[in-house]
C-alpha atoms as a PDB file:
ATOM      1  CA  UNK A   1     -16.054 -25.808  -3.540  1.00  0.00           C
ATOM      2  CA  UNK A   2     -15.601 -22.218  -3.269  1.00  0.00           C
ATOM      3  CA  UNK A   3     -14.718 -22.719   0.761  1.00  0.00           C
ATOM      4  CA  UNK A   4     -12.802 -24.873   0.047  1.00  0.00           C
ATOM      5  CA  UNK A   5     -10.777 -22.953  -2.317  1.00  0.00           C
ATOM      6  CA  UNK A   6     -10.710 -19.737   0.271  1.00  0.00           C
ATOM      7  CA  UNK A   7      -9.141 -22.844   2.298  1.00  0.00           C
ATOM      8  CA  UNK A   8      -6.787 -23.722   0.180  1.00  0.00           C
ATOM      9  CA  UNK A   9      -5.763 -20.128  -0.918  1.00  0.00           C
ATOM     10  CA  UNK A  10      -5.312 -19.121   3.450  1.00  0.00           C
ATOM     11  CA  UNK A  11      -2.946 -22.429   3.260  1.00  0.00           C
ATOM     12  CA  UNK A  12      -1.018 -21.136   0.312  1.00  0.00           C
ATOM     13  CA  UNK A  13      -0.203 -17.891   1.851  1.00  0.00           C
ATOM     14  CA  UNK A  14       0.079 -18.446   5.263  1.00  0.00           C
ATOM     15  CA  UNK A  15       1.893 -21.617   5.047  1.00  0.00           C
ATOM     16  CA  UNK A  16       0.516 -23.149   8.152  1.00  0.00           C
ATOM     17  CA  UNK A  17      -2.560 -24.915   8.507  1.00  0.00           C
ATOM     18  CA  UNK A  18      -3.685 -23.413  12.182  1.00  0.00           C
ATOM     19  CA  UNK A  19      -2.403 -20.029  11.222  1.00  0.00           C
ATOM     20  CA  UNK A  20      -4.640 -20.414   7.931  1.00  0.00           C
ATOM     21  CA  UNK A  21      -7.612 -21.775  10.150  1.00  0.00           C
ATOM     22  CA  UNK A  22      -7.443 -18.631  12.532  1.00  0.00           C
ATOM     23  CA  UNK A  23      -7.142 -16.226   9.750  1.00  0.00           C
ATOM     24  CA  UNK A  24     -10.611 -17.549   8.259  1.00  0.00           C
ATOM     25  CA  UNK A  25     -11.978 -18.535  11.468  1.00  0.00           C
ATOM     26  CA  UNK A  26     -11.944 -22.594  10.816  1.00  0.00           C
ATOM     27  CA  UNK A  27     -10.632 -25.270  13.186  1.00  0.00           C
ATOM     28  CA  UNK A  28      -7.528 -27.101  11.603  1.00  0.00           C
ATOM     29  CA  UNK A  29      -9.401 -30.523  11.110  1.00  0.00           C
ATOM     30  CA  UNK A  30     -12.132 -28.353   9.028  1.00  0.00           C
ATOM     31  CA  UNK A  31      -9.255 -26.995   7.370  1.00  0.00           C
ATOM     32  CA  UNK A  32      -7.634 -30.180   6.558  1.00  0.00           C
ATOM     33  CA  UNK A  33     -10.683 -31.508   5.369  1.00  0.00           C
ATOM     34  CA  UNK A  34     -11.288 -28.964   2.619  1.00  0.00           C
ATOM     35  CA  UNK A  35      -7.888 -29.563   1.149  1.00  0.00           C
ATOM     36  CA  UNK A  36      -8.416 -33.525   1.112  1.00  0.00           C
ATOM     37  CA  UNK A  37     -11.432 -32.846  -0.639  1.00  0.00           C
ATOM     38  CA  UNK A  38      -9.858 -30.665  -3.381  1.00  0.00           C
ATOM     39  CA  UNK A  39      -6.933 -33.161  -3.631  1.00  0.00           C
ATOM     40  CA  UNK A  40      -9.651 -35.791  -4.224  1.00  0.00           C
ATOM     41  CA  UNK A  41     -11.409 -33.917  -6.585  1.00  0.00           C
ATOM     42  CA  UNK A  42      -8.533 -33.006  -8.785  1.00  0.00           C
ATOM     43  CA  UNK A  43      -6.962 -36.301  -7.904  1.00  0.00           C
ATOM     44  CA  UNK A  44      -3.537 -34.903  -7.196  1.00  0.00           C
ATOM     45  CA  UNK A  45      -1.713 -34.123  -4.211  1.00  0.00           C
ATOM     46  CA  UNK A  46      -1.496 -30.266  -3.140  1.00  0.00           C
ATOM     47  CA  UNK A  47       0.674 -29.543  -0.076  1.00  0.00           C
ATOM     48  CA  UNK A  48       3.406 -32.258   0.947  1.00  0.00           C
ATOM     49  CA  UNK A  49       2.895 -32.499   4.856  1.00  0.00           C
ATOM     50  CA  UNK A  50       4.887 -33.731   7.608  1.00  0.00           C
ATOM     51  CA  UNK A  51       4.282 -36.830   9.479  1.00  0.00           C
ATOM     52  CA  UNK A  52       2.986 -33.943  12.231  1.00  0.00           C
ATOM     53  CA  UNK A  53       1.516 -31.809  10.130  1.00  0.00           C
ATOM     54  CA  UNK A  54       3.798 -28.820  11.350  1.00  0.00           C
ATOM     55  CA  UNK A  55       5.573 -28.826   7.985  1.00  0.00           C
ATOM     56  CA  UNK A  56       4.197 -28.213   4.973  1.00  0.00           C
ATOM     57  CA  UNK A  57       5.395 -27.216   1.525  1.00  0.00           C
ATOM     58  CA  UNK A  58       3.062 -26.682  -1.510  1.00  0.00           C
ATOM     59  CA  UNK A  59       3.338 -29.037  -4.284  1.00  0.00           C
ATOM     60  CA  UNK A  60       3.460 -27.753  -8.430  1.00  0.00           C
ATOM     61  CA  UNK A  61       0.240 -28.174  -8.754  1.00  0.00           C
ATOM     62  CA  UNK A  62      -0.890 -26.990  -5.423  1.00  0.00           C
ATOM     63  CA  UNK A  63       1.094 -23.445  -6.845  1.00  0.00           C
ATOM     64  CA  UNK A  64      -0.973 -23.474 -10.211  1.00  0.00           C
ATOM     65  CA  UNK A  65      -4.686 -24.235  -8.441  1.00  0.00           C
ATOM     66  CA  UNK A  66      -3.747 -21.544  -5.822  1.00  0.00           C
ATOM     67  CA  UNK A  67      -3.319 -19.186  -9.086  1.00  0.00           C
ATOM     68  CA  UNK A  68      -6.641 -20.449 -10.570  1.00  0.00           C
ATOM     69  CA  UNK A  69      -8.448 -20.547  -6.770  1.00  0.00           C
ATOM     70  CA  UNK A  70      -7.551 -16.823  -6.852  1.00  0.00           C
ATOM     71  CA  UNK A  71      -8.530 -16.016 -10.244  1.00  0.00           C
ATOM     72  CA  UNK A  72     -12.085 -17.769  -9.259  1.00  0.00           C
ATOM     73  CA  UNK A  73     -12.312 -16.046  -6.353  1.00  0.00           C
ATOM     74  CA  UNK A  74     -12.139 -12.416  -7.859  1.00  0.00           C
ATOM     75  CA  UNK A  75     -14.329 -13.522 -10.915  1.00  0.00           C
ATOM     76  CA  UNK A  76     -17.196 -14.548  -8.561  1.00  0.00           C
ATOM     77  CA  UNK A  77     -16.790 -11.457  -6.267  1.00  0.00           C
ATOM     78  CA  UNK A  78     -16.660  -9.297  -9.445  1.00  0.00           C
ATOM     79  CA  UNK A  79     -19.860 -11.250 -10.683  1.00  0.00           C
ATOM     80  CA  UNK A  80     -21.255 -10.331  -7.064  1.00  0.00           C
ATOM     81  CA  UNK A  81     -20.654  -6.417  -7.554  1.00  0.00           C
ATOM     82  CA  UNK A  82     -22.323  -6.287 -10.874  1.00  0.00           C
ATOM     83  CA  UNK A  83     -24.993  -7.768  -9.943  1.00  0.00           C
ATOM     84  CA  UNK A  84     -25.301  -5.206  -6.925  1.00  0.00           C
ATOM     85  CA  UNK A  85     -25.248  -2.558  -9.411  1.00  0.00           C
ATOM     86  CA  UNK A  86     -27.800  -3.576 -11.489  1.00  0.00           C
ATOM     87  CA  UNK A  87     -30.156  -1.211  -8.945  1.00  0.00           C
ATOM     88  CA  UNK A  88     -30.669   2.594  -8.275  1.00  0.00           C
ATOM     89  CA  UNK A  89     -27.944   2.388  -6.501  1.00  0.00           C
ATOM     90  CA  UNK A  90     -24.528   0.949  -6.614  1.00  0.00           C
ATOM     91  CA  UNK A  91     -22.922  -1.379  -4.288  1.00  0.00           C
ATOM     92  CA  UNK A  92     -20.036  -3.126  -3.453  1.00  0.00           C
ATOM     93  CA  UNK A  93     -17.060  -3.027  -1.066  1.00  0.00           C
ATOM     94  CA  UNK A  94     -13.156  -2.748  -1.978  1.00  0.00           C
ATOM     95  CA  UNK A  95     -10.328  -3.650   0.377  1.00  0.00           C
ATOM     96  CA  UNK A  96      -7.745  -0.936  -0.496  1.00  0.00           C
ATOM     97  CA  UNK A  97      -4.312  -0.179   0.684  1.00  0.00           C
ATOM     98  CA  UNK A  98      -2.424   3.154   1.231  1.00  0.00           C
ATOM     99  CA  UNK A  99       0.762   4.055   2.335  1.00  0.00           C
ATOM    100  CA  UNK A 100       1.121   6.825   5.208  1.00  0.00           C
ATOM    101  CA  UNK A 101       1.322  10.034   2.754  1.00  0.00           C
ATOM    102  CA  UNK A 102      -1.192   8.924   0.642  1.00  0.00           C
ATOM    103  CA  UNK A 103      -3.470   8.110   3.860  1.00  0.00           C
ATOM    104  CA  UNK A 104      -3.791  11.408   5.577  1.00  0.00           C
ATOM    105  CA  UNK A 105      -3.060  13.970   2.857  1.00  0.00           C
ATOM    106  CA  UNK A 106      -4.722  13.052  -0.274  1.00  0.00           C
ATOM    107  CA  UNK A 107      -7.183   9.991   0.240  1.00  0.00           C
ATOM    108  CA  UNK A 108      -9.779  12.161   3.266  1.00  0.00           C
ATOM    109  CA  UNK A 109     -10.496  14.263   0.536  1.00  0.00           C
ATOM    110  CA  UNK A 110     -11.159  12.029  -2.406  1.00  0.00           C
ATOM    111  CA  UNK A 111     -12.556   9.286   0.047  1.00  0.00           C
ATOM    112  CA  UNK A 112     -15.402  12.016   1.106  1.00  0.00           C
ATOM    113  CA  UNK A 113     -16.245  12.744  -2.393  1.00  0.00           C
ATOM    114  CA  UNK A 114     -16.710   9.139  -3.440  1.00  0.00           C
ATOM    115  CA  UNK A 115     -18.497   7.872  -0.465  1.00  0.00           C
ATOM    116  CA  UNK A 116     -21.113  11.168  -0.779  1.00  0.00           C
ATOM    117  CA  UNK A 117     -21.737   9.575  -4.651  1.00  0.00           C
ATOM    118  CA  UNK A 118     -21.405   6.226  -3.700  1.00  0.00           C
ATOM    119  CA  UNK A 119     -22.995   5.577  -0.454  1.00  0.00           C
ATOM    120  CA  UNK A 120     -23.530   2.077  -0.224  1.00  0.00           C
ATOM    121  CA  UNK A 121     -20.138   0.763  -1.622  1.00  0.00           C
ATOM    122  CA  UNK A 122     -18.193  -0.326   1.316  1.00  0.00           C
ATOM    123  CA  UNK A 123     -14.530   0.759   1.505  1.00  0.00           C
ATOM    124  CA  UNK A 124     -12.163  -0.893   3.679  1.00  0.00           C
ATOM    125  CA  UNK A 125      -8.764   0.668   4.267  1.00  0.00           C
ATOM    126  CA  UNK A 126      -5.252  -0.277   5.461  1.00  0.00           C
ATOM    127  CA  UNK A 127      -2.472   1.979   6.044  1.00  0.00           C
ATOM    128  CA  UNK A 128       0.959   0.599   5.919  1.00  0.00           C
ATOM    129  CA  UNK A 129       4.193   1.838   4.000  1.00  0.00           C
ATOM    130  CA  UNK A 130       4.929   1.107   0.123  1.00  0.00           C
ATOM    131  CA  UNK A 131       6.583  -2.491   0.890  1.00  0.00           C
ATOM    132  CA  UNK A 132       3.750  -3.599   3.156  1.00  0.00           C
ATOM    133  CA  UNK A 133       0.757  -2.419   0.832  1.00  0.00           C
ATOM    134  CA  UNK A 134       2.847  -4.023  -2.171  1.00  0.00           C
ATOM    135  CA  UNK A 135       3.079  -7.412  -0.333  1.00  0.00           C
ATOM    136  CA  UNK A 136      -0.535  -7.444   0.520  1.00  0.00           C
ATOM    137  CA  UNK A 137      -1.491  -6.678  -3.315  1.00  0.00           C
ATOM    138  CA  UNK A 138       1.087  -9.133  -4.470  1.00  0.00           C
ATOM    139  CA  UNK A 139      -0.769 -11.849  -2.133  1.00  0.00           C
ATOM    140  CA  UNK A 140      -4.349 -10.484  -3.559  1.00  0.00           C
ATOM    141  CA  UNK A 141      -5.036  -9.530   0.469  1.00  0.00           C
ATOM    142  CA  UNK A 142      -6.013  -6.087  -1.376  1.00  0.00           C
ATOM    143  CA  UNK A 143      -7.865  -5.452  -4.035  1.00  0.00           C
ATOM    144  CA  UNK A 144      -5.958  -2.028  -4.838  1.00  0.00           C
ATOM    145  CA  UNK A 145      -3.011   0.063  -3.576  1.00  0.00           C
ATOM    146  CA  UNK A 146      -1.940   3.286  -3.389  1.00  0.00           C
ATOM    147  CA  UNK A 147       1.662   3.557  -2.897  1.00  0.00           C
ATOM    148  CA  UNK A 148       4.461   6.107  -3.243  1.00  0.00           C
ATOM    149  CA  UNK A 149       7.788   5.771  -4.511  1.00  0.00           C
ATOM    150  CA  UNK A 150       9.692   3.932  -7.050  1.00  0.00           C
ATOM    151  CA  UNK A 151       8.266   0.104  -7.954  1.00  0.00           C
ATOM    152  CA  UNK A 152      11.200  -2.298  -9.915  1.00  0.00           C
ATOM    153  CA  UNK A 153       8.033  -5.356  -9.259  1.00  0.00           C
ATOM    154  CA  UNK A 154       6.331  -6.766 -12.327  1.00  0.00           C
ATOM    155  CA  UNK A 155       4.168  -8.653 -10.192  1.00  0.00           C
ATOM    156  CA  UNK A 156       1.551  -5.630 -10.325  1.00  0.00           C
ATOM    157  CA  UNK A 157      -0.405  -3.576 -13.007  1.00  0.00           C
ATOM    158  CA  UNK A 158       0.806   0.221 -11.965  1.00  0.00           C
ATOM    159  CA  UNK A 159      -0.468   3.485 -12.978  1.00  0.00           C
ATOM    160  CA  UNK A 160       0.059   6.882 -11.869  1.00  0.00           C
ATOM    161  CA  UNK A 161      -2.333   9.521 -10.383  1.00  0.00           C
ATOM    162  CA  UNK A 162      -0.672  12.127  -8.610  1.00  0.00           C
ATOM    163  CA  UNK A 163       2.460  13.978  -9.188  1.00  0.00           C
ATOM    164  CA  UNK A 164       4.031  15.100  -5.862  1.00  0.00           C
ATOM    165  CA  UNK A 165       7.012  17.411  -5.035  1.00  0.00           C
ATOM    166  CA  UNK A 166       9.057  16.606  -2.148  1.00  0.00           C
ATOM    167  CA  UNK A 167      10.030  19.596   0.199  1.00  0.00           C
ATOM    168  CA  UNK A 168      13.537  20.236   2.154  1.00  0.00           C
ATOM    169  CA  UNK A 169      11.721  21.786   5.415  1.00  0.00           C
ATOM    170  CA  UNK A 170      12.826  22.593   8.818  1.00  0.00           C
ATOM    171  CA  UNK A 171      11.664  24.921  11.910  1.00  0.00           C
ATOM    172  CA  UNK A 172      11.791  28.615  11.514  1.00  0.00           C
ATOM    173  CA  UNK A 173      13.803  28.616  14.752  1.00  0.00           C
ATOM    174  CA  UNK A 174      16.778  27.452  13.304  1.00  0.00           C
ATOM    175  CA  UNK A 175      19.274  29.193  11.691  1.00  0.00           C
ATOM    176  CA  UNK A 176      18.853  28.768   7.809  1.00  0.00           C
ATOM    177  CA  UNK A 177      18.039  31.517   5.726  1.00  0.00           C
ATOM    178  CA  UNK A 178      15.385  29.541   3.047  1.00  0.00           C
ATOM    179  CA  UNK A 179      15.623  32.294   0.735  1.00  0.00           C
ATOM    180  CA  UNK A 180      19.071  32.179  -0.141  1.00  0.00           C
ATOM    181  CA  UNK A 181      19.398  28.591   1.268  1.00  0.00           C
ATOM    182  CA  UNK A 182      23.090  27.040   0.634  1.00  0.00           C
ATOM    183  CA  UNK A 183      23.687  23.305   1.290  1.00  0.00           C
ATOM    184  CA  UNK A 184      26.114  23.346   3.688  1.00  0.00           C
ATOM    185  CA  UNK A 185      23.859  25.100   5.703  1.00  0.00           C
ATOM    186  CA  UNK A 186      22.449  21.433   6.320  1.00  0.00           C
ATOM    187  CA  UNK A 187      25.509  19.151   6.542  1.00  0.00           C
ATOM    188  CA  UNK A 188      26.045  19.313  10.135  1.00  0.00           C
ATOM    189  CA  UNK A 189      22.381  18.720  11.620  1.00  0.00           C
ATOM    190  CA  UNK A 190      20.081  16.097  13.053  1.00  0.00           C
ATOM    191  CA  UNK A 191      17.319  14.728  10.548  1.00  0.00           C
ATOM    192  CA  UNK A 192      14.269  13.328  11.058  1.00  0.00           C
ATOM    193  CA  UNK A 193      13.327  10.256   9.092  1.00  0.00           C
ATOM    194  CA  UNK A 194      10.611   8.212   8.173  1.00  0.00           C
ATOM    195  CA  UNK A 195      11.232   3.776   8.380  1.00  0.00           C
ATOM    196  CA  UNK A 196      13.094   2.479   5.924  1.00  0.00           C
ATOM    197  CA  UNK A 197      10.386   1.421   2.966  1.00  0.00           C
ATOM    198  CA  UNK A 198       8.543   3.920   3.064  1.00  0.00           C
ATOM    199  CA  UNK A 199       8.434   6.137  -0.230  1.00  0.00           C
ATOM    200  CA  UNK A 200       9.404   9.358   1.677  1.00  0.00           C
ATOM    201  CA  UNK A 201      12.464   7.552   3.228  1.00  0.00           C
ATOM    202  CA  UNK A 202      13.724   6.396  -0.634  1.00  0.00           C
ATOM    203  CA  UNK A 203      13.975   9.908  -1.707  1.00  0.00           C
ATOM    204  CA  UNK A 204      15.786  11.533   1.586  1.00  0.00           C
ATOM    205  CA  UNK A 205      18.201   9.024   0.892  1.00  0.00           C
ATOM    206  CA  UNK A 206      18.430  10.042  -2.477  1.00  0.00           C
ATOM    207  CA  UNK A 207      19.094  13.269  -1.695  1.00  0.00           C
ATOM    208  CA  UNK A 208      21.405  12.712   1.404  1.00  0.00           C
ATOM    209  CA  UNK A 209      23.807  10.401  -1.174  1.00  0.00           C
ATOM    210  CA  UNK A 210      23.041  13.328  -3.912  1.00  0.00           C
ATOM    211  CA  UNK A 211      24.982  15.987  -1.476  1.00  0.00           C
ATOM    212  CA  UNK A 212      27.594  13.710   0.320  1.00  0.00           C
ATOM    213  CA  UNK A 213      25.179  14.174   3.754  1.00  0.00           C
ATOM    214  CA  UNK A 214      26.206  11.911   6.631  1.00  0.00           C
ATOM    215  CA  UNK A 215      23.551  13.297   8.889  1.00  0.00           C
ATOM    216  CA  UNK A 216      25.472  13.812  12.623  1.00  0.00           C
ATOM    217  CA  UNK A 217      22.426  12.054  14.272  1.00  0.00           C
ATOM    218  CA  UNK A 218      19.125  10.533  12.974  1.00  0.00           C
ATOM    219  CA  UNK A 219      15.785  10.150  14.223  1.00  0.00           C
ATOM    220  CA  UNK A 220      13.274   7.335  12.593  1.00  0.00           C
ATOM    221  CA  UNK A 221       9.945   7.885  13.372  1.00  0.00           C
ATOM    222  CA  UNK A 222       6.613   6.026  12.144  1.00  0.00           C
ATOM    223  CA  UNK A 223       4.440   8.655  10.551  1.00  0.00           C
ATOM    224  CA  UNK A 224       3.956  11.581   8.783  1.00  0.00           C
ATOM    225  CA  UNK A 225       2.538  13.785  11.656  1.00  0.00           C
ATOM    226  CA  UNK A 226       5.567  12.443  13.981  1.00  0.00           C
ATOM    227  CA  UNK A 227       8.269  14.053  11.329  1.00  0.00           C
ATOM    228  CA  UNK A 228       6.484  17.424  11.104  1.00  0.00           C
ATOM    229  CA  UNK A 229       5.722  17.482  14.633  1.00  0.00           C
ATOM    230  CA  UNK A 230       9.399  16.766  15.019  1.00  0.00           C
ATOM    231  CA  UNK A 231      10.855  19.441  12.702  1.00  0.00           C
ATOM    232  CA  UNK A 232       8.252  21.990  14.351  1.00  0.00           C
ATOM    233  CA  UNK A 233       9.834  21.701  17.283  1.00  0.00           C
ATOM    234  CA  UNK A 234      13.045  22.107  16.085  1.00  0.00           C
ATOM    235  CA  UNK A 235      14.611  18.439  16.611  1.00  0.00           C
ATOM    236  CA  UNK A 236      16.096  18.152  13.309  1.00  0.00           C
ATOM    237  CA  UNK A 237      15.613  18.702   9.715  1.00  0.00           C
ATOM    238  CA  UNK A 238      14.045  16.323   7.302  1.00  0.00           C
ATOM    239  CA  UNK A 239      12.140  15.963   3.623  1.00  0.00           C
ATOM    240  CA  UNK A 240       8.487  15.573   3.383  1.00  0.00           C
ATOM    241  CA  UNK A 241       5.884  15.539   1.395  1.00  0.00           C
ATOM    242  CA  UNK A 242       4.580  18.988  -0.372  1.00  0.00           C
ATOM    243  CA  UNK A 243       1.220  18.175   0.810  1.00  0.00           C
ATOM    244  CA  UNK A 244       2.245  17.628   4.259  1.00  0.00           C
ATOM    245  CA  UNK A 245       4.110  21.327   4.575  1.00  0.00           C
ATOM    246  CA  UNK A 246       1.423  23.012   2.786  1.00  0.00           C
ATOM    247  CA  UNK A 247      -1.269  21.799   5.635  1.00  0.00           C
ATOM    248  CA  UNK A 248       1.327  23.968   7.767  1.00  0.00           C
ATOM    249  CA  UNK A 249       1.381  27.523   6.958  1.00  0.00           C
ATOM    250  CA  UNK A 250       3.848  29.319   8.566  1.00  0.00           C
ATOM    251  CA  UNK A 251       5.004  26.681  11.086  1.00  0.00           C
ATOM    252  CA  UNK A 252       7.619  24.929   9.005  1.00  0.00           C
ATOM    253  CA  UNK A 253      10.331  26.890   6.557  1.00  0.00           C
ATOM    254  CA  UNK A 254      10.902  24.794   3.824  1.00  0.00           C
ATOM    255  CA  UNK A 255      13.447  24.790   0.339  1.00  0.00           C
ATOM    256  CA  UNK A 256      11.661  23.750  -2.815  1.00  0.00           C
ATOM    257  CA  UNK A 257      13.875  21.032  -4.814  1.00  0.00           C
ATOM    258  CA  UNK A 258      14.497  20.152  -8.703  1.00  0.00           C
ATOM    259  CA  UNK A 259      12.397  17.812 -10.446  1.00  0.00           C
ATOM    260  CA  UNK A 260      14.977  15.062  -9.196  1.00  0.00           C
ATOM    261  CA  UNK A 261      12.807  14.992  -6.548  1.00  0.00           C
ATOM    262  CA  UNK A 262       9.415  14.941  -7.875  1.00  0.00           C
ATOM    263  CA  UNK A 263       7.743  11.787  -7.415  1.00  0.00           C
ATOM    264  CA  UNK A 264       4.559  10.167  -8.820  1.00  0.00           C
ATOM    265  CA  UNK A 265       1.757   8.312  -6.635  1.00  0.00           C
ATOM    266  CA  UNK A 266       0.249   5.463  -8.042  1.00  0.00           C
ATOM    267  CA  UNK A 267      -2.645   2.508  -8.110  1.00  0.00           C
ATOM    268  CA  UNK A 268      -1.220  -0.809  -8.068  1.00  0.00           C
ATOM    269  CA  UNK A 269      -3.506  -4.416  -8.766  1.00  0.00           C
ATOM    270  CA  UNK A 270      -2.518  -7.980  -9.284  1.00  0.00           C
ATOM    271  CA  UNK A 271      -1.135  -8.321 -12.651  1.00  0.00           C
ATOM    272  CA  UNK A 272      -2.810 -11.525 -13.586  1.00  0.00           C
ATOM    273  CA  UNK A 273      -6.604 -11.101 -12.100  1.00  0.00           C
ATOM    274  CA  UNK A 274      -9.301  -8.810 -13.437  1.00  0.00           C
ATOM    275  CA  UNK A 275      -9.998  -5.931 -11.370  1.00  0.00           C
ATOM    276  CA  UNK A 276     -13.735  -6.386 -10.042  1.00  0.00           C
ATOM    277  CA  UNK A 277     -16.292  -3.455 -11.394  1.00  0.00           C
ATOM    278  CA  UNK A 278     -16.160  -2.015  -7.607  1.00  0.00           C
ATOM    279  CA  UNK A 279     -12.435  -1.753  -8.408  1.00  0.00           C
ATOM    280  CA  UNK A 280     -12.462  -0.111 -11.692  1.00  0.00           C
ATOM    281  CA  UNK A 281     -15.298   2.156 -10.346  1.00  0.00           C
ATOM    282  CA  UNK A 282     -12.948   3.797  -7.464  1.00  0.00           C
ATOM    283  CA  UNK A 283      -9.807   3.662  -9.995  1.00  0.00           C
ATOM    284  CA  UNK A 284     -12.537   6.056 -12.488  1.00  0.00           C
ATOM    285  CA  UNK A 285     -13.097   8.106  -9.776  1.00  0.00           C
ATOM    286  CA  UNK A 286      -9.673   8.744  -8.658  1.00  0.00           C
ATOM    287  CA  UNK A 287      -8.290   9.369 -12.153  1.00  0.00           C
ATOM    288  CA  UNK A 288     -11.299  12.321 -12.488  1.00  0.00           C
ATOM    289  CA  UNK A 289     -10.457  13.687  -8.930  1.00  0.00           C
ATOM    290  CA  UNK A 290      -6.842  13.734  -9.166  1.00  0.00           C
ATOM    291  CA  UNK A 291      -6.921  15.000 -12.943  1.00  0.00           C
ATOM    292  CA  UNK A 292      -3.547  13.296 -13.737  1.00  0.00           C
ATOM    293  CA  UNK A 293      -2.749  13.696 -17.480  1.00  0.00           C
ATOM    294  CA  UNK A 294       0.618  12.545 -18.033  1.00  0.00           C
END
């Protein structure tokens, strides 16, 4: 029953029976088969289809075994990694999620560390902006994420880890003098910005509506790297991440800002599912690398 739950739970969230089949590799008559089985079993009817199949639309109860199925699901692969661990050494694998920041300034670091001490846990990494890692958690697609910004979901259990500061920055080329910085200085320029839900995009914003900015051109790019690379070379002005300027040296001038602007990273799991033991293993190990007390 277990495939047929993984079934039932690739229905759920994709919606579509082929586009479930593809995303676990099953044929649509397999698929249909597991869910007539579980709708025998339970004796009650799951998804309401279409004469053609090509609409679907999940029943009341096909909502509260899809809860369950999940539930099941991350027991039994919890169950899985403890019994891994009961040896020398400890294994396991996590699915994680990041957003772009967190990615390529703070997780190389930590990720080395852990891996060195835990060599046989397999970690499995996607890199996507706040939204898209908190969808994927939401859905259980993730086991953890590691997002930036502010979160108004109760859909997730969220903690912080990090405290960043976010940095005013812009090339030494241009004509700003960051030691006695003014803001006007700023009001007429081109600024480089990340996509909108992204963490770093919610607080430029902020501070753009803060100081009545209506930039005179913008420039969205997808990445980190693309907005520094951008400001180096003297396209625009923008606000980044602290950890992304410091990487720079003296490549970028930047203009520290107030606390207003300080922002927190944080781990994020599905509210009503117990974390497995690989999970709560890397969220122990991040808390001690980090060393976030607040």
């Amino acid at each position: 029953m277990i495939e047929e739950f993984k079934t039932f739970i690739a229905v759920v969230e994709h919606q579509n029976f082929t586009k479930a089949g593809e995303s676990i590799n099953l044929s649509q008559p397999t698929v249909s088969t597991h869910i007539k089985n579980l709708e025998n079993y339970f004796n009650t009817t799951l998804i309401n289809r279409s004469i053609k199949q090509k609409n679907i639309s999940i029943t009341d109860n096909g909502y509260l075994l899809y809860k369950r199925a999940r539930e099941i699901i991350t027991s039994i692969e919890s169950v899985k990694d403890e019994l891994n661990s009961i040896s020398s050494s400890i294994k396991g694998h996590i699915k994680i999620g990041a957003s772009l920041t967190i990615a390529e300034y703070f997780l190389p670091n930590f990720l080395a560390v852990f891996s060195e001490k835990y060599p046989d846990i397999e970690v499995e990494m996607l890199v996507e902006n706040t939204h898209k890692i908190c969808e994927k958690v939401k859905s259980s697609n993730l086991d953890i994420g590691l997002v930036e910004g502010s979160l108004t979901s109760f859909d997730f259990n969220q903690k912080f880890f990090f405290e960043d500061s976010m940095i005013l920055t812009f090339s030494p080329d241009l004509e700003i003098d960051p030691l006695n910085f003014n803001i006007d200085s700023i009001k007429n320029k081109k600024w480089i910005v990340r996509e909108e839900g992204s963490g770093t995009r919610e607080y430029l914003n902020i501070f753009l509506s803060n100081n009545k900015i209506t930039p005179r051109q913008i420039m969205v790019l997808g990445s980190n790297h693309a907005v520094k690379e951008a400001v180096k070379s003297n396209l625009g002005v923008s606000i980044i991440s602290k950890l992304v300027t410091d990487s720079e040296g003296d490549s970028l001038a930047t203009v520290s800002l107030n606390d207003t602007y300080n922002r927190y990273f944080s781990f994020i799991t599905p509210k009503d599912i117990k974390p497995s033991s690989t999970t709560t293993l890397f969220i122990d190990e991040l808390n001690k690398f980090s060393n976030f007390e607040k």
